[in-house]
Every structure is written in C-alpha cells, then in structure tokens.
C-alpha atoms as a PDB file:
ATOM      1  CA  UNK A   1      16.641  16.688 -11.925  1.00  0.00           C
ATOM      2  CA  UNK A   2      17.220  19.868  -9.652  1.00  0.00           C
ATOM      3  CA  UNK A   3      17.420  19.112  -6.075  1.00  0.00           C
ATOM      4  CA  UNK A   4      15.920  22.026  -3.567  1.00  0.00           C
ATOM      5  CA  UNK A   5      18.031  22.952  -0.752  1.00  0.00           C
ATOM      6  CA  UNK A   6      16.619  22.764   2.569  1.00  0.00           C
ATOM      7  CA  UNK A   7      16.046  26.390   2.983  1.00  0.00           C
ATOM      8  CA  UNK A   8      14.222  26.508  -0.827  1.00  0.00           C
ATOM      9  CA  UNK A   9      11.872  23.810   0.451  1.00  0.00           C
ATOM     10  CA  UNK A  10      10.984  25.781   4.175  1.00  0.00           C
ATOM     11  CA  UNK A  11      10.400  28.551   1.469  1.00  0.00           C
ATOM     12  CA  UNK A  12       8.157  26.967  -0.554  1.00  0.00           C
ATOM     13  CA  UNK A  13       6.262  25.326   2.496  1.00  0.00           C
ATOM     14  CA  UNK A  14       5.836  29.019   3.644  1.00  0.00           C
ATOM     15  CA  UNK A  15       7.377  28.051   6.985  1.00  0.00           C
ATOM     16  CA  UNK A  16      10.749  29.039   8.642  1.00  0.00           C
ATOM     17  CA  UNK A  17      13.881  26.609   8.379  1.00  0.00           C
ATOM     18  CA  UNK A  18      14.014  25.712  11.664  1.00  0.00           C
ATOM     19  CA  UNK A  19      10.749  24.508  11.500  1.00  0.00           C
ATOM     20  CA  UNK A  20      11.331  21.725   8.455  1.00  0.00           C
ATOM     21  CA  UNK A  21      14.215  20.544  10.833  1.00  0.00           C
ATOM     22  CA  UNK A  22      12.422  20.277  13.444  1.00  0.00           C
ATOM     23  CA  UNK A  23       9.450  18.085  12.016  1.00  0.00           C
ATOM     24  CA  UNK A  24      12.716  16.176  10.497  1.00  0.00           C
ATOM     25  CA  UNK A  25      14.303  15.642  14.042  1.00  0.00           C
ATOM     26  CA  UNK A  26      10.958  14.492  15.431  1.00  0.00           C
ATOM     27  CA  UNK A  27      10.392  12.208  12.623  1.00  0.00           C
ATOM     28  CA  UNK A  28       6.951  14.235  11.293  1.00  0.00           C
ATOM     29  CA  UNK A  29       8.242  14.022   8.185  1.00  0.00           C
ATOM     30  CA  UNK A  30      10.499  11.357   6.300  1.00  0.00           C
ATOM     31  CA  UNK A  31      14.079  12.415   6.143  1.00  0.00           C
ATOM     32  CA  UNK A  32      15.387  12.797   2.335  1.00  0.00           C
ATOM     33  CA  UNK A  33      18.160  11.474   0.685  1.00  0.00           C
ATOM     34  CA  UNK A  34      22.214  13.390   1.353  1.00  0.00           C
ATOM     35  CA  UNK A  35      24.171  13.650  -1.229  1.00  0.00           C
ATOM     36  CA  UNK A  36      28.563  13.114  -0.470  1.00  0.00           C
ATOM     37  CA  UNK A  37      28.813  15.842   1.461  1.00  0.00           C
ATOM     38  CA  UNK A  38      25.577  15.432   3.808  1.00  0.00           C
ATOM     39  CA  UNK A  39      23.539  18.183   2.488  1.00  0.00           C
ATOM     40  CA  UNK A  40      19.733  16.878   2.171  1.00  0.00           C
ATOM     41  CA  UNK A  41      18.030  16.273  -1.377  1.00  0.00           C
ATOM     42  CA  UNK A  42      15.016  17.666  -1.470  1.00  0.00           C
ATOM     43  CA  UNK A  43      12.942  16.466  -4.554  1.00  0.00           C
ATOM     44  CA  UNK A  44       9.592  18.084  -6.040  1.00  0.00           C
ATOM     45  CA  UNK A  45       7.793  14.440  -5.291  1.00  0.00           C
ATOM     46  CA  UNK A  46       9.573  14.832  -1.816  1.00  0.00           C
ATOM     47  CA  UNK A  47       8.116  18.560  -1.318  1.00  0.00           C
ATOM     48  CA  UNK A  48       5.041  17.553  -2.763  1.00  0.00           C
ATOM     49  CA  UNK A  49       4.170  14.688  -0.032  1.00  0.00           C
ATOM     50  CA  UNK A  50       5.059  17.531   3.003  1.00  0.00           C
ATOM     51  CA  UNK A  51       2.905  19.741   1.207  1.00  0.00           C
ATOM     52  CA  UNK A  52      -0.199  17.063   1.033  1.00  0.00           C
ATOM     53  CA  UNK A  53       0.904  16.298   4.586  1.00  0.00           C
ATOM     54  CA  UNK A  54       0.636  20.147   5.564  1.00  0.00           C
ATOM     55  CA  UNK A  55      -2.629  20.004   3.466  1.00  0.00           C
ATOM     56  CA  UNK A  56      -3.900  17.073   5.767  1.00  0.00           C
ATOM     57  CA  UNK A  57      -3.365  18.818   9.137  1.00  0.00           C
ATOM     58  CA  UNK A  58      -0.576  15.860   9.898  1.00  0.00           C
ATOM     59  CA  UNK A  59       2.034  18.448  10.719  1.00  0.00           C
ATOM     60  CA  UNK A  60       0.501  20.632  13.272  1.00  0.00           C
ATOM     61  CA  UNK A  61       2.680  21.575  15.987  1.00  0.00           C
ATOM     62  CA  UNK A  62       1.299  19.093  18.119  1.00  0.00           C
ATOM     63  CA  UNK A  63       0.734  16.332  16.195  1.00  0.00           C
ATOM     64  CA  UNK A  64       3.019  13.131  15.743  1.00  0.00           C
ATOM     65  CA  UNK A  65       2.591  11.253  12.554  1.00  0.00           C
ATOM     66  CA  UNK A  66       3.050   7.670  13.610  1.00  0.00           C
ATOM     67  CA  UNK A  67       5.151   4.952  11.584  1.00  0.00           C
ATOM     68  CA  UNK A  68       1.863   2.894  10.119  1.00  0.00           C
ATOM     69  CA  UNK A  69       1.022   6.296   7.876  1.00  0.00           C
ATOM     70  CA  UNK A  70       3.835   5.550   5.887  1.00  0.00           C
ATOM     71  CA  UNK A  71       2.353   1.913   4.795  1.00  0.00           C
ATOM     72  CA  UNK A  72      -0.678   3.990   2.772  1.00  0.00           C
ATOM     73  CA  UNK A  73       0.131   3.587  -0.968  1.00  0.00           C
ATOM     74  CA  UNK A  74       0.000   6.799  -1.500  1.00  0.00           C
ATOM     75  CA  UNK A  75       3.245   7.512   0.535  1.00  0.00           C
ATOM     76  CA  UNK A  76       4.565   4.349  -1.296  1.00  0.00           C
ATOM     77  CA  UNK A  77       3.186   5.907  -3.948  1.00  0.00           C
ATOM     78  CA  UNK A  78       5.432   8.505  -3.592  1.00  0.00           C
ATOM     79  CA  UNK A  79       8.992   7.166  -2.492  1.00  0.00           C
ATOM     80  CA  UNK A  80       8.999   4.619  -5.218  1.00  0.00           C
ATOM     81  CA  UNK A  81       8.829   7.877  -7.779  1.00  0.00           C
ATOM     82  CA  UNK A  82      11.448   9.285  -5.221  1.00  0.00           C
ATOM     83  CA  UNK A  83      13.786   6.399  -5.444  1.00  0.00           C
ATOM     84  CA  UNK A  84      13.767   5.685  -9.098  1.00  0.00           C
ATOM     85  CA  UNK A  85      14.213   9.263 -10.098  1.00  0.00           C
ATOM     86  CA  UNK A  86      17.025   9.256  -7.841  1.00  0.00           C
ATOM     87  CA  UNK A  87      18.336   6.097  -8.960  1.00  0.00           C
ATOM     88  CA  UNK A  88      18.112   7.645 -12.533  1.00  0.00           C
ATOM     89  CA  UNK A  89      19.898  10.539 -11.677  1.00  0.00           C
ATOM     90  CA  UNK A  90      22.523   8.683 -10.352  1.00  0.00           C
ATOM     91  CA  UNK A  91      22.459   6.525 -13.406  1.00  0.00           C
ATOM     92  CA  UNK A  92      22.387   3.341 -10.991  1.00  0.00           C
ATOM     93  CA  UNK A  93      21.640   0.447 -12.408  1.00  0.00           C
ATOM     94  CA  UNK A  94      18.321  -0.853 -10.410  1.00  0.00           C
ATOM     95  CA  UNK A  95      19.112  -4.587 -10.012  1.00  0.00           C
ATOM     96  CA  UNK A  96      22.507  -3.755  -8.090  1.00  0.00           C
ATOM     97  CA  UNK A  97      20.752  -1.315  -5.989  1.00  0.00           C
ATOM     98  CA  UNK A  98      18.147  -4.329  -5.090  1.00  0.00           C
ATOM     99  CA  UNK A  99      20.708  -6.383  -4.260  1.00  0.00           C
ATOM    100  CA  UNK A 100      22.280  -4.071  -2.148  1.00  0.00           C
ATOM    101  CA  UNK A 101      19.212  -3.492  -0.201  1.00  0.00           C
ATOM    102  CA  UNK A 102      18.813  -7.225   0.174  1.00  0.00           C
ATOM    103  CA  UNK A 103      22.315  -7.159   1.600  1.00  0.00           C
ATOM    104  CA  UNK A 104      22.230  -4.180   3.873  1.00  0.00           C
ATOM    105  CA  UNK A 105      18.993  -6.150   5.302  1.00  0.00           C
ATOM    106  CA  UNK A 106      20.024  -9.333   5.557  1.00  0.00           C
ATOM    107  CA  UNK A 107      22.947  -8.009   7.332  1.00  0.00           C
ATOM    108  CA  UNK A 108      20.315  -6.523  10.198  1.00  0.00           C
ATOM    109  CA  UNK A 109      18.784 -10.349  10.325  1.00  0.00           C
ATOM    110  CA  UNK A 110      15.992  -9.046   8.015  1.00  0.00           C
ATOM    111  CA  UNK A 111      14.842 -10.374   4.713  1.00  0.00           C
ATOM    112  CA  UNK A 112      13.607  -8.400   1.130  1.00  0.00           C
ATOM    113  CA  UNK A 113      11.409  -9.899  -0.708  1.00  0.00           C
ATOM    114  CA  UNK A 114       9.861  -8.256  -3.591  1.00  0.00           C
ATOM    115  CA  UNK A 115       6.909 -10.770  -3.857  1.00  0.00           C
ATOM    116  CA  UNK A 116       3.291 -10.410  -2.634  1.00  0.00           C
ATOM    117  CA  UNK A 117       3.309 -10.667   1.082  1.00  0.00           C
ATOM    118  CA  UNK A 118       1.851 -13.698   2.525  1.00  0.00           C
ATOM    119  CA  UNK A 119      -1.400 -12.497   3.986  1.00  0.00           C
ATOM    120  CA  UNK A 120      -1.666 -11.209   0.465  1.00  0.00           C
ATOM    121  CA  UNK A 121      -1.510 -14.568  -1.496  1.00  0.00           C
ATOM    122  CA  UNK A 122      -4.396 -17.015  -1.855  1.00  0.00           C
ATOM    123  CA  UNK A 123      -3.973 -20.423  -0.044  1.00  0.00           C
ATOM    124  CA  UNK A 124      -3.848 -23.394  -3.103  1.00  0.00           C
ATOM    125  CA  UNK A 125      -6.157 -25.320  -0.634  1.00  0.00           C
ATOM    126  CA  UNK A 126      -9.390 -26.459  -1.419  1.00  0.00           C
END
C-alpha cells in the first residue's frame, strides 16, 4: 500500500498544509500512524474519513470535534480497515500486536478486552 505524504493529502483535501496540521494539533482530526523516522502515514481510508469529515461540516474553522465522535462505528469502521492494512503492510502478525496493546494498557492501569462490553451483554437472570 502507498502511503500519502502530508503535503499529498492537504492537496487532495484542496486545503493548504498548514491547515491539515493545524486541525492535527487541535485534535480535529485523528493523528495517523509515523513510520521510523516520524514522518506521518497517511492512508486512502485515513484521507477518506477527513474527507467525509470535511463533507460533514466537522472541520470548519471554528468547530471542535469532541472525543465521543470517534465511538460512531463508522469511525471504528474506519480505523479497524486502517489498522489491519497497516498491520498487513508491516506483515505483523495480529495476535502479537493484541497482546502488545493489552500490555501497553495494562501498563497505564487499563484493561483490553475484546469481548462485548457489559452494558452490551444480556443478564442470565430470570
């Protein structure tokens, strides 16, 4: 897979450079993957959620997308394609990287679990 550099994405966007980086700094838009030596990895599913963003009038000037947008499925959606194409790119074997994110987030006091959450399961109770 071809990766877009940052000024190929602004580009594409039909907006400057400065302005991608600065809806990156401000957290507008989800900051993509850096390869070894830092530069950013921008994927077509990557462009293709700022452009439905752009599309949806979240990245006005103005406007601050907040942390719950990220829960909708389709932006799950999205970074799941994101991840395993990277993953597949990297030719990284998906079990170790799941057990490396369980690690990293146990190590922050957190916990993965790749079950249903709880709110989502049925009680056995009768």
């Amino acid at each position: 897979m071809k990766y877009l550099t940052t000024l190929e994405v602004a580009h594409e966007l039909k907006v400057s450079k400065q302005t991608l980086l600065n809806w990156l700094y401000a957290s507008k838009i989800p900051e993509p993957p850096r390869n070894r030596k830092g530069y950013r990895l921008w994927s077509s599913s990557r462009v293709s959620l700022v452009k439905k963003m752009i599309g949806e009038g979240r990245l006005h000037k103005r406007t601050v997308v907040h942390r719950e947008a990220s829960n909708r499925p389709e932006v799950v959606t999205e970074f799941a394609r994101e991840v395993n194409q990277f993953l597949r790119d990297g030719k990284i074997d998906v079990g170790s990287f799941l057990r490396e994110l369980g690690r990293l987030n146990a190590a922050v006091g957190q916990r993965v679990s790749l079950r249903r959450p709880a709110s989502a399961r049925r009680s056995k109770t009768a």
